[in-house]
Each structure stands twice: as structure tokens, then as C-alpha cells.
C-alpha atoms as a PDB file:
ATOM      1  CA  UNK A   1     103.513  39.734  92.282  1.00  0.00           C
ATOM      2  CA  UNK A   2     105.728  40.025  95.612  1.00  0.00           C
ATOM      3  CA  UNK A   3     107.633  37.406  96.850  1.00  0.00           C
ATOM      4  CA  UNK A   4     109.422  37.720 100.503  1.00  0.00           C
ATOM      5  CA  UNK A   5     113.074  36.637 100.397  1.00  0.00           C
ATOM      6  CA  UNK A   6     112.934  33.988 103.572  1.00  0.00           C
ATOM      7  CA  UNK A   7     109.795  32.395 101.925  1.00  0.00           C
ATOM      8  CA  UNK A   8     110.794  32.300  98.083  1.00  0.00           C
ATOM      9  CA  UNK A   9     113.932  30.625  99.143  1.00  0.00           C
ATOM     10  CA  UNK A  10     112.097  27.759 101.305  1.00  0.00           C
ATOM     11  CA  UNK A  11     109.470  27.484  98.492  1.00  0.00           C
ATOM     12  CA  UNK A  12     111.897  27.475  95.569  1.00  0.00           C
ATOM     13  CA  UNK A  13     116.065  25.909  95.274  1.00  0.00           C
ATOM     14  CA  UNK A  14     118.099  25.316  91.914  1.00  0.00           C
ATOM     15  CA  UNK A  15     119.993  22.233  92.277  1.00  0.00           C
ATOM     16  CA  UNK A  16     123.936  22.704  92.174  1.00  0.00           C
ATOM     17  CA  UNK A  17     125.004  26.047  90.820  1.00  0.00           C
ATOM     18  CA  UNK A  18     123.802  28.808  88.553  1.00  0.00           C
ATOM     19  CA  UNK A  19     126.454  28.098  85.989  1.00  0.00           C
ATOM     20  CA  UNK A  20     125.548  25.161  84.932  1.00  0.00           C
ATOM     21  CA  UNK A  21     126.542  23.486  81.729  1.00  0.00           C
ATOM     22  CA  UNK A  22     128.195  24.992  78.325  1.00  0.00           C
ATOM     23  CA  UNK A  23     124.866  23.833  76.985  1.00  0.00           C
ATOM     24  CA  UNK A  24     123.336  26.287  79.084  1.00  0.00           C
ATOM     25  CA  UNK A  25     121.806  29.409  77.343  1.00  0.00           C
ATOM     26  CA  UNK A  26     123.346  32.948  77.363  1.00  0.00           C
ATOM     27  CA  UNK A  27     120.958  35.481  79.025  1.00  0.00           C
ATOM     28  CA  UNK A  28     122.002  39.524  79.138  1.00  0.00           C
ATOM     29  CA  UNK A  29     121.828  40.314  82.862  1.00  0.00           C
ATOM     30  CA  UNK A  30     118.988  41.754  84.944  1.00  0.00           C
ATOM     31  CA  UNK A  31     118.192  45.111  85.512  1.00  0.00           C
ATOM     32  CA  UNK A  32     116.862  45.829  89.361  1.00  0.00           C
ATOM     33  CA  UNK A  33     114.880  48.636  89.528  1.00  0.00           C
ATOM     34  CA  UNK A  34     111.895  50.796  91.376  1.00  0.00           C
ATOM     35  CA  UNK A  35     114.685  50.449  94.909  1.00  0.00           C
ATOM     36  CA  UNK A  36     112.823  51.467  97.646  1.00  0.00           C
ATOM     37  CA  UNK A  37     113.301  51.290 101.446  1.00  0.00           C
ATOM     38  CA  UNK A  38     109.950  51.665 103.698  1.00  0.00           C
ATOM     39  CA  UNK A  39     109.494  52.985 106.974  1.00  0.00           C
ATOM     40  CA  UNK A  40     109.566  49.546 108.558  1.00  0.00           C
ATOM     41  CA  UNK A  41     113.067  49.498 107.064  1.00  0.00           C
ATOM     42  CA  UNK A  42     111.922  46.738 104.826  1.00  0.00           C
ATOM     43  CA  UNK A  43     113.355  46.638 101.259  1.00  0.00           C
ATOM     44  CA  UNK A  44     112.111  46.175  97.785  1.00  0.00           C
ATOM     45  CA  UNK A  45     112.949  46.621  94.182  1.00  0.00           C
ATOM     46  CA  UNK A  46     112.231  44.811  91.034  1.00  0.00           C
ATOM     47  CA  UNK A  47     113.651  42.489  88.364  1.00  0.00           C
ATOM     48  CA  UNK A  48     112.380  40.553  85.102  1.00  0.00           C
ATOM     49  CA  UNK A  49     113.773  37.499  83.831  1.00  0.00           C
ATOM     50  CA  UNK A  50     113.498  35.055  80.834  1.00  0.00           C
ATOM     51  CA  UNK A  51     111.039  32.440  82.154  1.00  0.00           C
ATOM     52  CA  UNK A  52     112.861  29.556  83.333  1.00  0.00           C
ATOM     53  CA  UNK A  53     115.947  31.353  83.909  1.00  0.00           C
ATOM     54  CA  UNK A  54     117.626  30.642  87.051  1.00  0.00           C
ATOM     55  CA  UNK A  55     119.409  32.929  89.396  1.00  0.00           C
ATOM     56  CA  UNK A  56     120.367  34.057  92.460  1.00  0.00           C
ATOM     57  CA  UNK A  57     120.109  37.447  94.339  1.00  0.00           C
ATOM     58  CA  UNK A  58     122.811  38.243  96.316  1.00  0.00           C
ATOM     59  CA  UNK A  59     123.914  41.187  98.709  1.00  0.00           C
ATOM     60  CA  UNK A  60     126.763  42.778 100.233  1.00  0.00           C
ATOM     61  CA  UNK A  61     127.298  45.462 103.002  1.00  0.00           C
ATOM     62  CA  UNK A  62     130.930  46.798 100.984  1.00  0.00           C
ATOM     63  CA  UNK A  63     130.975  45.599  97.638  1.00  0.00           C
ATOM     64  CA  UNK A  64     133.558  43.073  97.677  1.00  0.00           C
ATOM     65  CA  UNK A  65     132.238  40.076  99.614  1.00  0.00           C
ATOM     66  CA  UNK A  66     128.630  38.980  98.111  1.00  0.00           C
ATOM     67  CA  UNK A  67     126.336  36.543 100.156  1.00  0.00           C
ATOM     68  CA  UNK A  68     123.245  34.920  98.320  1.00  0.00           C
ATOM     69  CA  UNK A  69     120.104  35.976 100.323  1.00  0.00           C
ATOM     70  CA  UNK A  70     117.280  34.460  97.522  1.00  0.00           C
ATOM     71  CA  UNK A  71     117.736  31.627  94.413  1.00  0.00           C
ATOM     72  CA  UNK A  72     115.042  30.473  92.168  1.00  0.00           C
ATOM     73  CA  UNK A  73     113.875  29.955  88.254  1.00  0.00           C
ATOM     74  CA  UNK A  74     111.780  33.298  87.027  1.00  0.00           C
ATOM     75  CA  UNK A  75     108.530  33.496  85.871  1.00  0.00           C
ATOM     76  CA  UNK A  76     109.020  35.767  82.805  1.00  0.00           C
ATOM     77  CA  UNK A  77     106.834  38.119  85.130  1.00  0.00           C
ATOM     78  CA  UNK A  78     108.207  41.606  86.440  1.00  0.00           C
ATOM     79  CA  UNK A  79     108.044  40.723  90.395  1.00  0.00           C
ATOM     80  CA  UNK A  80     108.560  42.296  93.592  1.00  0.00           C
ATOM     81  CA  UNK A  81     111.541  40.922  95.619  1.00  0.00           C
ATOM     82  CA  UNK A  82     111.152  42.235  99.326  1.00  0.00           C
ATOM     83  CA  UNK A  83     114.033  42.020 101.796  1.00  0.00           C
ATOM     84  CA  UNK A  84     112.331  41.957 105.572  1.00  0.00           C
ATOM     85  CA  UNK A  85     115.627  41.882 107.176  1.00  0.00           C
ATOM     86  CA  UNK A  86     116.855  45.425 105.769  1.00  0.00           C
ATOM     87  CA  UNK A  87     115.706  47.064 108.772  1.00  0.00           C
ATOM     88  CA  UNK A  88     119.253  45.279 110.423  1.00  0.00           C
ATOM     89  CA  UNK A  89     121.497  47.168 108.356  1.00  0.00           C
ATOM     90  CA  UNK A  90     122.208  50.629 108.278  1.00  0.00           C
ATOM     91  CA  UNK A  91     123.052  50.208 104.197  1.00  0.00           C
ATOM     92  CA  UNK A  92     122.686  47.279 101.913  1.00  0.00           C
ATOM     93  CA  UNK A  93     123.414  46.342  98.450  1.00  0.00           C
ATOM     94  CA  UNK A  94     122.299  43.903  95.646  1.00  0.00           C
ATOM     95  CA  UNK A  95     122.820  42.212  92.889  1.00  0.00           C
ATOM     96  CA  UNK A  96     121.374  39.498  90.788  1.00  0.00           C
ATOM     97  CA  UNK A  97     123.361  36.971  88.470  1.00  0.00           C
ATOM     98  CA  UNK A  98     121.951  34.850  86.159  1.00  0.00           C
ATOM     99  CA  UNK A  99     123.262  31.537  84.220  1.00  0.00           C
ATOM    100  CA  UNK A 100     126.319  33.152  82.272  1.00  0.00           C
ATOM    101  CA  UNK A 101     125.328  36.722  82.038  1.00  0.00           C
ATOM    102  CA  UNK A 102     127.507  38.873  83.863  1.00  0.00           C
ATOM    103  CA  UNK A 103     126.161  40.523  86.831  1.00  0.00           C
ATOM    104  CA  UNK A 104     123.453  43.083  86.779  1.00  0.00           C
ATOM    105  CA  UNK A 105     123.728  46.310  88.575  1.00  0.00           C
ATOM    106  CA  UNK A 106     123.550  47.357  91.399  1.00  0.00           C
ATOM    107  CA  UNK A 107     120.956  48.599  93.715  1.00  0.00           C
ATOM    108  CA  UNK A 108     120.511  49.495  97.520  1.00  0.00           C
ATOM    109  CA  UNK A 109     119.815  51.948 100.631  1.00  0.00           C
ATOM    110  CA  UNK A 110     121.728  53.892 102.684  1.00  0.00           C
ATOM    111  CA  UNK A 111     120.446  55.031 106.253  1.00  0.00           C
ATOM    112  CA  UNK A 112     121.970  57.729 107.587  1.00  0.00           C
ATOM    113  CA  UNK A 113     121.138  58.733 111.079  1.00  0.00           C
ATOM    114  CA  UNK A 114     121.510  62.784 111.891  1.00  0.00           C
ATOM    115  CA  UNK A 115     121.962  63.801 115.584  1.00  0.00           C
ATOM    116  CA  UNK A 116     120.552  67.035 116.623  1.00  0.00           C
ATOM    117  CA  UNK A 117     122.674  70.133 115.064  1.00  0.00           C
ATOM    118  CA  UNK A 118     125.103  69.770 112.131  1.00  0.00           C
ATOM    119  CA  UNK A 119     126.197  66.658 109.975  1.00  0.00           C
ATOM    120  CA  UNK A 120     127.919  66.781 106.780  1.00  0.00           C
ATOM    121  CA  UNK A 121     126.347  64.143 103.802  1.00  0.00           C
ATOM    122  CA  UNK A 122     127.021  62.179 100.857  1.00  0.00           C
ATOM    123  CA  UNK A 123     125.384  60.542  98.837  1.00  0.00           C
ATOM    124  CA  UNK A 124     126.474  57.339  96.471  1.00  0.00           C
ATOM    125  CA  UNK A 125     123.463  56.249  95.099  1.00  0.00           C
ATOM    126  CA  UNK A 126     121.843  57.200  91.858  1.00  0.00           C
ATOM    127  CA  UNK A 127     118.092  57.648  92.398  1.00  0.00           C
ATOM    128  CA  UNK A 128     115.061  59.470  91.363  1.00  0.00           C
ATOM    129  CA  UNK A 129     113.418  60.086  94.467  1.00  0.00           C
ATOM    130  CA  UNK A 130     116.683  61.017  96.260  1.00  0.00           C
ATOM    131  CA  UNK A 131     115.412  64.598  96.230  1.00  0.00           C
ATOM    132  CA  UNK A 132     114.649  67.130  99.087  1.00  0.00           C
ATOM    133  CA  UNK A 133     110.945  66.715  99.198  1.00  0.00           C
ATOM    134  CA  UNK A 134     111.394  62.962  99.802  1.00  0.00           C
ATOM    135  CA  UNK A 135     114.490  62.416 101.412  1.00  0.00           C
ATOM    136  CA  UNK A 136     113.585  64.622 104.242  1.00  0.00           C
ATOM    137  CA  UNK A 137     109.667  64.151 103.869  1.00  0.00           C
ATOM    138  CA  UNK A 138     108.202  64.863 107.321  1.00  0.00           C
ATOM    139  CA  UNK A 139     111.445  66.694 108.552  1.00  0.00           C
ATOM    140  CA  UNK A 140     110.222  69.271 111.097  1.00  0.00           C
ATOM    141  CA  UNK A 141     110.321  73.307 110.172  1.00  0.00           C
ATOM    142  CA  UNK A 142     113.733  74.798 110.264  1.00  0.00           C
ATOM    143  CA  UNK A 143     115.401  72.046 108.900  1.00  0.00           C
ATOM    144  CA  UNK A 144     118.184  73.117 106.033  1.00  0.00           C
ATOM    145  CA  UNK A 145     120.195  71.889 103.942  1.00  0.00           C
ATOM    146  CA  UNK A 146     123.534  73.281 102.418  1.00  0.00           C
ATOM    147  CA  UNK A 147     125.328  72.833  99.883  1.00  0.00           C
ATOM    148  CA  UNK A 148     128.745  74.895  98.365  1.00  0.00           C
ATOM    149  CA  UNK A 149     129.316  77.101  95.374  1.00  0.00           C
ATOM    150  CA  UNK A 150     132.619  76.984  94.250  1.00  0.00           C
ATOM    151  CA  UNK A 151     132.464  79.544  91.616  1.00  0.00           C
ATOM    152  CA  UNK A 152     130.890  82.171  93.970  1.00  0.00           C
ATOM    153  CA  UNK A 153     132.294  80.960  97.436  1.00  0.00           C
ATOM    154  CA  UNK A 154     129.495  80.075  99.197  1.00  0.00           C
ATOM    155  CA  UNK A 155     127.038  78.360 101.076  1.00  0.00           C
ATOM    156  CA  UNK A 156     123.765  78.073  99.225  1.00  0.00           C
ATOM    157  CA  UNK A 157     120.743  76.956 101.175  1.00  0.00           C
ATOM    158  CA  UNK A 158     117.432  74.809 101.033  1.00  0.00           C
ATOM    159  CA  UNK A 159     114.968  75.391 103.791  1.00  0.00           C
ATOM    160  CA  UNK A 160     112.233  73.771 105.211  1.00  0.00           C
ATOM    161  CA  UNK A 161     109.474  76.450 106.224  1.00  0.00           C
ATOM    162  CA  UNK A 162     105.165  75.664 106.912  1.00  0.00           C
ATOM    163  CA  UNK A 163     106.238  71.809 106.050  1.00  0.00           C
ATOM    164  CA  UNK A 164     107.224  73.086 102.337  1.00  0.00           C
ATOM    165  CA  UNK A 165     111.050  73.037 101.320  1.00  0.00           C
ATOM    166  CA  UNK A 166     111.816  75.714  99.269  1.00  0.00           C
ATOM    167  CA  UNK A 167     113.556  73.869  96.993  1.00  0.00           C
ATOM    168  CA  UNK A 168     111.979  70.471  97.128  1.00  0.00           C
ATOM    169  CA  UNK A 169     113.264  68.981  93.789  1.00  0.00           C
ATOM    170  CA  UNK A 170     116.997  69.807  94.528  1.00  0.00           C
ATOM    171  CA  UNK A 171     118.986  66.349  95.337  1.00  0.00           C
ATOM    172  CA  UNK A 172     122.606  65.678  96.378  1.00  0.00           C
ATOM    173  CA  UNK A 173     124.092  63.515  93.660  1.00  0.00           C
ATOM    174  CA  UNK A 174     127.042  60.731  93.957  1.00  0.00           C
ATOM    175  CA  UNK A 175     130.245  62.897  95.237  1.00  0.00           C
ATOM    176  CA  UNK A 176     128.772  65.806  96.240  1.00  0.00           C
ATOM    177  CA  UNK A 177     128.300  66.749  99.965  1.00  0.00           C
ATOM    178  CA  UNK A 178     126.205  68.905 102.009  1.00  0.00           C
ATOM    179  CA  UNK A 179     125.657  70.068 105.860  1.00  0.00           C
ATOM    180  CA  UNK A 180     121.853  69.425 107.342  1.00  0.00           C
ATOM    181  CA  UNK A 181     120.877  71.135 109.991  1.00  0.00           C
ATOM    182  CA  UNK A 182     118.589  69.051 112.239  1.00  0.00           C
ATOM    183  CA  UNK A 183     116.300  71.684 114.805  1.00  0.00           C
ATOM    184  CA  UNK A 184     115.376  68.529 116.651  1.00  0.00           C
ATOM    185  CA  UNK A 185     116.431  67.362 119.960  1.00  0.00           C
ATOM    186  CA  UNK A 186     116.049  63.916 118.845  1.00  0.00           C
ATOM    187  CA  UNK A 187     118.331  61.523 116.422  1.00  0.00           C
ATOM    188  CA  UNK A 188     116.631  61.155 113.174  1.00  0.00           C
ATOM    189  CA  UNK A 189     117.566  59.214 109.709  1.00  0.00           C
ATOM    190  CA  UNK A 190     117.768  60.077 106.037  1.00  0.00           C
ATOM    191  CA  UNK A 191     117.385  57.470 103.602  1.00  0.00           C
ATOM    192  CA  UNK A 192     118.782  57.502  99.948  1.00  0.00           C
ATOM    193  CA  UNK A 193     118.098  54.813  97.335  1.00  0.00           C
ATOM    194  CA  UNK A 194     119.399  53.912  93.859  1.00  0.00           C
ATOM    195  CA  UNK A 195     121.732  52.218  91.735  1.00  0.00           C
ATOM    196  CA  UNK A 196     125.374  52.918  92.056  1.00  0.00           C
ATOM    197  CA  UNK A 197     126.414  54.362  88.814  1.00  0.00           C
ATOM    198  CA  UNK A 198     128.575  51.847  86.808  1.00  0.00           C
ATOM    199  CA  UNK A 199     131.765  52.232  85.328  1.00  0.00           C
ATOM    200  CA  UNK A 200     134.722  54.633  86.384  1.00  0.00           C
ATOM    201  CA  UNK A 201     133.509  57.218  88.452  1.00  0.00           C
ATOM    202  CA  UNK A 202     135.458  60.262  88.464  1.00  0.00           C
ATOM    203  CA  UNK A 203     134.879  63.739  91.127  1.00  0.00           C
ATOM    204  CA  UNK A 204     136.855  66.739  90.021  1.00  0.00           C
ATOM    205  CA  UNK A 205     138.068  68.282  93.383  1.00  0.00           C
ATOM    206  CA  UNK A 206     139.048  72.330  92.598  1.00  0.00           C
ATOM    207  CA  UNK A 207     141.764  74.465  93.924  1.00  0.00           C
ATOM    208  CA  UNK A 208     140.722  76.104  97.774  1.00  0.00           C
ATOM    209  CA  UNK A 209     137.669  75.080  99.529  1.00  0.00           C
ATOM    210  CA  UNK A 210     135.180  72.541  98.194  1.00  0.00           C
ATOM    211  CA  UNK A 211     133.054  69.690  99.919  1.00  0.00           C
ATOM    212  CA  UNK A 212     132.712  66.332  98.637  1.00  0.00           C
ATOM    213  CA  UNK A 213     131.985  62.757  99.142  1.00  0.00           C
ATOM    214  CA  UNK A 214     132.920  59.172  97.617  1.00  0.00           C
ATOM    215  CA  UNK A 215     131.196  58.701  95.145  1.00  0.00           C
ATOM    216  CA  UNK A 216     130.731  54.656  96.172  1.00  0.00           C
ATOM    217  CA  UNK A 217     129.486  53.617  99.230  1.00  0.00           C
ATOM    218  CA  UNK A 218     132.409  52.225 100.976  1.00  0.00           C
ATOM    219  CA  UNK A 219     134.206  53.294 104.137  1.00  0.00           C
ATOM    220  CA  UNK A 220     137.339  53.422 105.091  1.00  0.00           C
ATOM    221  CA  UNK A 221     140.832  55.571 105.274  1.00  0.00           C
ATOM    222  CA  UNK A 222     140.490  58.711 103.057  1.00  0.00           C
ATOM    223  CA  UNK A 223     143.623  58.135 100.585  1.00  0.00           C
ATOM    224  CA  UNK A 224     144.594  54.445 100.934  1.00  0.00           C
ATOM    225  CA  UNK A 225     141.400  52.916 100.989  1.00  0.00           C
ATOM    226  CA  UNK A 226     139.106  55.348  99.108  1.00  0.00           C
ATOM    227  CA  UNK A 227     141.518  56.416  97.026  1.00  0.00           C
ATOM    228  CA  UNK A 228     141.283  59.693  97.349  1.00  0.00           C
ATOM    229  CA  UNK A 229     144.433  61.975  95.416  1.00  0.00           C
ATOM    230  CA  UNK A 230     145.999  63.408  98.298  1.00  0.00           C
ATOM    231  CA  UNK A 231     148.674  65.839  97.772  1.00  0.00           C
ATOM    232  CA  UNK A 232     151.086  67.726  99.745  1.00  0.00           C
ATOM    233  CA  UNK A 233     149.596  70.981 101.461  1.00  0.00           C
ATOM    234  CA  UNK A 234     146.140  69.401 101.248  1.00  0.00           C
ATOM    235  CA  UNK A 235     144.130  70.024 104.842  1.00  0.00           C
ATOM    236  CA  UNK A 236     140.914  67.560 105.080  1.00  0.00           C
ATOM    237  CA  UNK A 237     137.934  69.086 107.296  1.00  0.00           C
ATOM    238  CA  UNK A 238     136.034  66.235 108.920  1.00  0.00           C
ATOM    239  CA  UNK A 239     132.923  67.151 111.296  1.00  0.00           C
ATOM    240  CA  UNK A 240     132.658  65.556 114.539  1.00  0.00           C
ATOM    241  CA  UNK A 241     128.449  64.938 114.546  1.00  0.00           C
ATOM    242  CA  UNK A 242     128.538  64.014 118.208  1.00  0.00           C
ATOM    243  CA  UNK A 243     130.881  66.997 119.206  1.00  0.00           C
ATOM    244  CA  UNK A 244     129.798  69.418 116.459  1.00  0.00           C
ATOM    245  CA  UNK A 245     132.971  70.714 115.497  1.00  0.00           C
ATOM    246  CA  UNK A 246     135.450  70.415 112.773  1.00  0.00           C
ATOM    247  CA  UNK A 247     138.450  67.854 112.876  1.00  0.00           C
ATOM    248  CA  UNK A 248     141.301  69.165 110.521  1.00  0.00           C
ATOM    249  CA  UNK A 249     143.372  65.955 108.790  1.00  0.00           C
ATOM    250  CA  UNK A 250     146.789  68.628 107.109  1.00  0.00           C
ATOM    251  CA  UNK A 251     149.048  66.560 104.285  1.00  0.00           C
ATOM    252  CA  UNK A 252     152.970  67.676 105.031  1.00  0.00           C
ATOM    253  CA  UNK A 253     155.610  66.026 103.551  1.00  0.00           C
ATOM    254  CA  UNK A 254     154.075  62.530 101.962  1.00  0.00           C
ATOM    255  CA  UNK A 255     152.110  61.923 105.264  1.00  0.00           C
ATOM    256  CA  UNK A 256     149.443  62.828 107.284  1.00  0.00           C
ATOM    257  CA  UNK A 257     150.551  65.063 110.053  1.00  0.00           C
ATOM    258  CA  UNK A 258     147.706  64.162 113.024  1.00  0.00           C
ATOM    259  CA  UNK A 259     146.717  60.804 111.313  1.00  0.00           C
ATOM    260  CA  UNK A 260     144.928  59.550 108.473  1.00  0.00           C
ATOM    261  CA  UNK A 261     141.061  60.917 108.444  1.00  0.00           C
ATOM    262  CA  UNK A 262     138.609  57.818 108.339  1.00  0.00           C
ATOM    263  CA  UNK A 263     135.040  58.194 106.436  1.00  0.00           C
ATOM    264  CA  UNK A 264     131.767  56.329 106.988  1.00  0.00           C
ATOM    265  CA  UNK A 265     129.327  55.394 104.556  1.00  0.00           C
ATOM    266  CA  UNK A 266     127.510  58.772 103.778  1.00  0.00           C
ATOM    267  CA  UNK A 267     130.079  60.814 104.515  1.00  0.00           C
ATOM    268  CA  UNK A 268     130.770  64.155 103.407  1.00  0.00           C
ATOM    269  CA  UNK A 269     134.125  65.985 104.443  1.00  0.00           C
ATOM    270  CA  UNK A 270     135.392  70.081 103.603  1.00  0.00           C
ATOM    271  CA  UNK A 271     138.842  69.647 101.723  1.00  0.00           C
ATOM    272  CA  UNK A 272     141.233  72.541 100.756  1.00  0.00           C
ATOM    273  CA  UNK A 273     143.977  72.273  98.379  1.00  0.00           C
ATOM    274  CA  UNK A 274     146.188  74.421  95.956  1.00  0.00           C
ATOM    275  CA  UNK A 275     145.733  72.384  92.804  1.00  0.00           C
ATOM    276  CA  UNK A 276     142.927  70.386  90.783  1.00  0.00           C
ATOM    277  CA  UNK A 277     142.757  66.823  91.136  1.00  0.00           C
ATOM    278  CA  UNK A 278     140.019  64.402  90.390  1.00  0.00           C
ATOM    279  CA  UNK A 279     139.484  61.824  92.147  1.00  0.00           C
ATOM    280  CA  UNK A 280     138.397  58.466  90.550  1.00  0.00           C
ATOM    281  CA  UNK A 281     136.964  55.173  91.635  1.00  0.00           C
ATOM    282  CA  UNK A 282     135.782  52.135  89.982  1.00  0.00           C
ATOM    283  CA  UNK A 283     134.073  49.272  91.356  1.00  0.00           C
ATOM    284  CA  UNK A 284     135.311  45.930  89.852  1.00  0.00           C
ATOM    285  CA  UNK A 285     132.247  43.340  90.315  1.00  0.00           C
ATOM    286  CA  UNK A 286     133.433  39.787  91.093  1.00  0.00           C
ATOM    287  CA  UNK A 287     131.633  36.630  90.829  1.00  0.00           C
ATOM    288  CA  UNK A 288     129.712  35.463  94.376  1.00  0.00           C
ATOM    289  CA  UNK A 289     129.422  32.200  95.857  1.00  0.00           C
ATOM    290  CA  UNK A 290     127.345  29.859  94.864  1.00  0.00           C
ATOM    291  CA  UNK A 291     123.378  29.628  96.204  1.00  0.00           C
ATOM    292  CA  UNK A 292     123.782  28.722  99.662  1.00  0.00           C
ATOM    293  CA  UNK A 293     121.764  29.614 102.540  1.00  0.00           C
ATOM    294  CA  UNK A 294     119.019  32.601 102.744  1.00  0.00           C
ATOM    295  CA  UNK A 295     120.550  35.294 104.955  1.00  0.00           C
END
């Protein structure tokens, strides 16, 4: 059963908001699953419901403001939600809340779009298909795809030879990064979907050089937005995609000596420091609006 976000929410409105009355049934939340993004950039995933349960499925492009894109009451079926208007957004994320139950997780995309030559990745999304072989199905020959060994110092590389990668199943997981080589001379995008892993999220970042990523899809400044445990003697190695060369970010003396380094979505960054730190995030999920127009 599929049902297009634009014409579920015409066909189907809950009157006044999802929380209703103290009389109103407890429900444990919804679990969206099966997140997948297809070429056309349209979305889909999947949810199941109590039958007669209301709710409304909402999305948000940084986690913190939440706009309701679909309402209605479920079926008790497992159905196909389908967001047509994915292919706007470069990343999107969603939710679902229901009655009283607290949110469910969270699911989404992230499009990240690879100029020819070097970019450095992350990846914040918990997936299974957020492997090699699919990520970068239909990547031309001579694409690669690094990633670094701490314990033995170096680069360790995936490549893509007679359309096979020789290490198809390997994936980059939520705060790790990694440097793809694109042989192209054309732009071209890499799509990762999944969940974002709930709860406190925590990246261990080891003495010299190591490359890493948030592990949440938000952007912003490095340390006071991302919260990343800068320390004194700490040099941040950001890579200029267009320019293909390394920008260096040095910590002195409680500040940033060149300016504060600033991170997309999907970002991956080279950081070299004298101490272990870990670096931890948590994503607090507040309550959205109330159902209000389809976006």
C-alpha cells in the first residue's frame, strides 16, 4: 500500500491536534523503517500503526525545528509513505508522533554531491545498504575510497576496478570519515540512508592524526556548535573540494588562531592532537507543531 504525501494529506485531516484528550489511549511510538531515496530523488520508508491511531509525520532539515508534511488515522496496515518533494533537499529527516507516545525515530537521506578529484565524507546515518557496492553503485572505474588506520598509520583503500569494488560490503559508519576519489570530470552525488542512532553518541578521537565526522547530521562551527572537544595545540585539516587542497584550522591559547573551521552536512575533516578526547553528542527530540499544512 503506498500513499503519496501531497495526496494522503488532501484525502485524509484529524480534526484539532494529535494530543487529544486524557481519555485518549497510550500507543508506544512508531518505528520508520526500509528508508530509501530513488534516483528521481523521491523518498520512501515505512511505518505501522494501531488502526485508528492518529498521527502526524513530520520533517526537519536540522533537527530542531519540525514541520508536519502528512496527518491521518492508520490502517493497522504496514504502508508506504513516499515524499515526492525530496528531490528539493540535499538531506531530509523524519519523524512520526502519535497520540501520547513519544516520538519515534528517526529516519532520512543525505545527498552528497562529489566534484571531480578529492572530497573528504561522513556519514550520520545508520543504514544497511550504506555500503560500497550501493552507495557508489554505477561509480565509473578508478573510483576509491579511503579510509585511515590509526593503529598502523595509514591510508587503507577500496577500489573500484571492471565495475567490481574490491571491497563492496565495507561502509563508513556514523563518525567516521573517508576521502573519495572521483576520476570523473563531472559532479556526481552519493546518497546515504538510515536512522540516526538514538541516544548519546560518543566518537573517541586518538592522540596524532585521525579523520572523523559528526556523528549527527547537523552543520555548523566545529567546537561551539557541534560540540566538538577542542583543546589547546589541536590543528583541524579541512579540504577545500572546489580548490582541492587542505585548509588547516590550529587551537593556540583558548582560540582559534585563523578562525573557527565550519562543517557541512557530510563532512569529514583530518584532526591532530596530543591527547584522547571523545567527542559526544546527543540529540534531544522536542515536540513539533501541531498538523498544519502539507509541505
Amino acid at each position: 500500500m503506498e500513499i503519496t504525501l501531497n495526496r494522503l494529506f488532501k484525502r485524509i485531516t484529524v480534526n484539532g491536534p494529535l494530543r487529544g484528550s486524557d481519555r485518549r489511549p497510550v500507543h508506544p511510538p512508531a518505528v520508520l523503517k526500509d528508508a530509501n531515496r530513488l534516483p528521481n530523488g523521491t523518498f520512501q520508508f515505512k511505518a505501522q500503526l494501531a488502526k485508528g491511531t492518529p498521527f502526524v509525520v513530520q520533517s526537519s532539515a536540522d533537527l530542531e525545528t519540525w514541520s508536519p508534511v502528512l496527518n491521518g488515522i492508520a490502517s493497522g496496515e504496514v504502508a508506504n509513505y513516499t515524499d515526492t518533494h525530496a528531490s528539493r533537499f540535499n538531506y531530509r529527516f523524519y519523524r512520526l508522533v502519535s497520540g501520547k507516545a513519544a516520538p519515534s525515530n528517526i529516519i532520512g537521506y543525505i545527498a552528497i554531491t562529489l566534484p571531480p578529484g578529492f572530497s573528504m565524507i561522513g556519514n550520520p546515518l545508520d543504514g544497511p545498504t550504506n555500503t560500497l557496492g550501493k552507495v557508489f553503485k554505477d561509480w565509473p572505474d578508478g573510483t576509491t575510497f579511503n579510509k585511515f588506520d590509526t593503529r598502523q598509520f595509514k591510508l587503507v583503500e577500496s577500489a573500484l576496478h571492471f565495475c567490481q569494488w574490491s571491497n563492496p560490503s565495507e561502509q563508513l559508519l556514523p563518525g567516521e570519515g573517508a576521502i573519495v576519489f572521483n576520476p570523473t570530470s563531472d559532479y556526481r552525488s552519493a546518497c546515504f540512508t538510515g536512522q540516526i542512532v538514538p541516544g548519546s553518541l560518543s566518537v573517541v578521537i586518538p592522540p596524532g592524526f585521525s579523520m572523523c565526522s559528526s556523528p549527527l547530521p547537523q552543520s555548523g562551527s566545529l567546537a561551539e556548535d557541534l560540540e566538538f572537544p577542542i583543546a589547546d595545540g589541536d590543528v583541524i585539516h579541512l579540504f577545500d573540494r572546489d580548490k582541492q587542497q587542505y585548509v588547516l584550522y590550529p587551537y593556540e591559547n583558548g582560540h582559534w588562531a585563523t578562525g573557527a573551521p565550519l562543517l557541512s552536512v557530510g563532512e569529514a575533516f583530518w584532526v591532530a592532537r596530543k591527547e584522547t578526547g571523545t567527542w559526544k553528542r546527543t540529540l534531544e527530540q522536542a515536540d513539533g507543531p501541531p498538523p498544519g499544512s502539507a509541505n
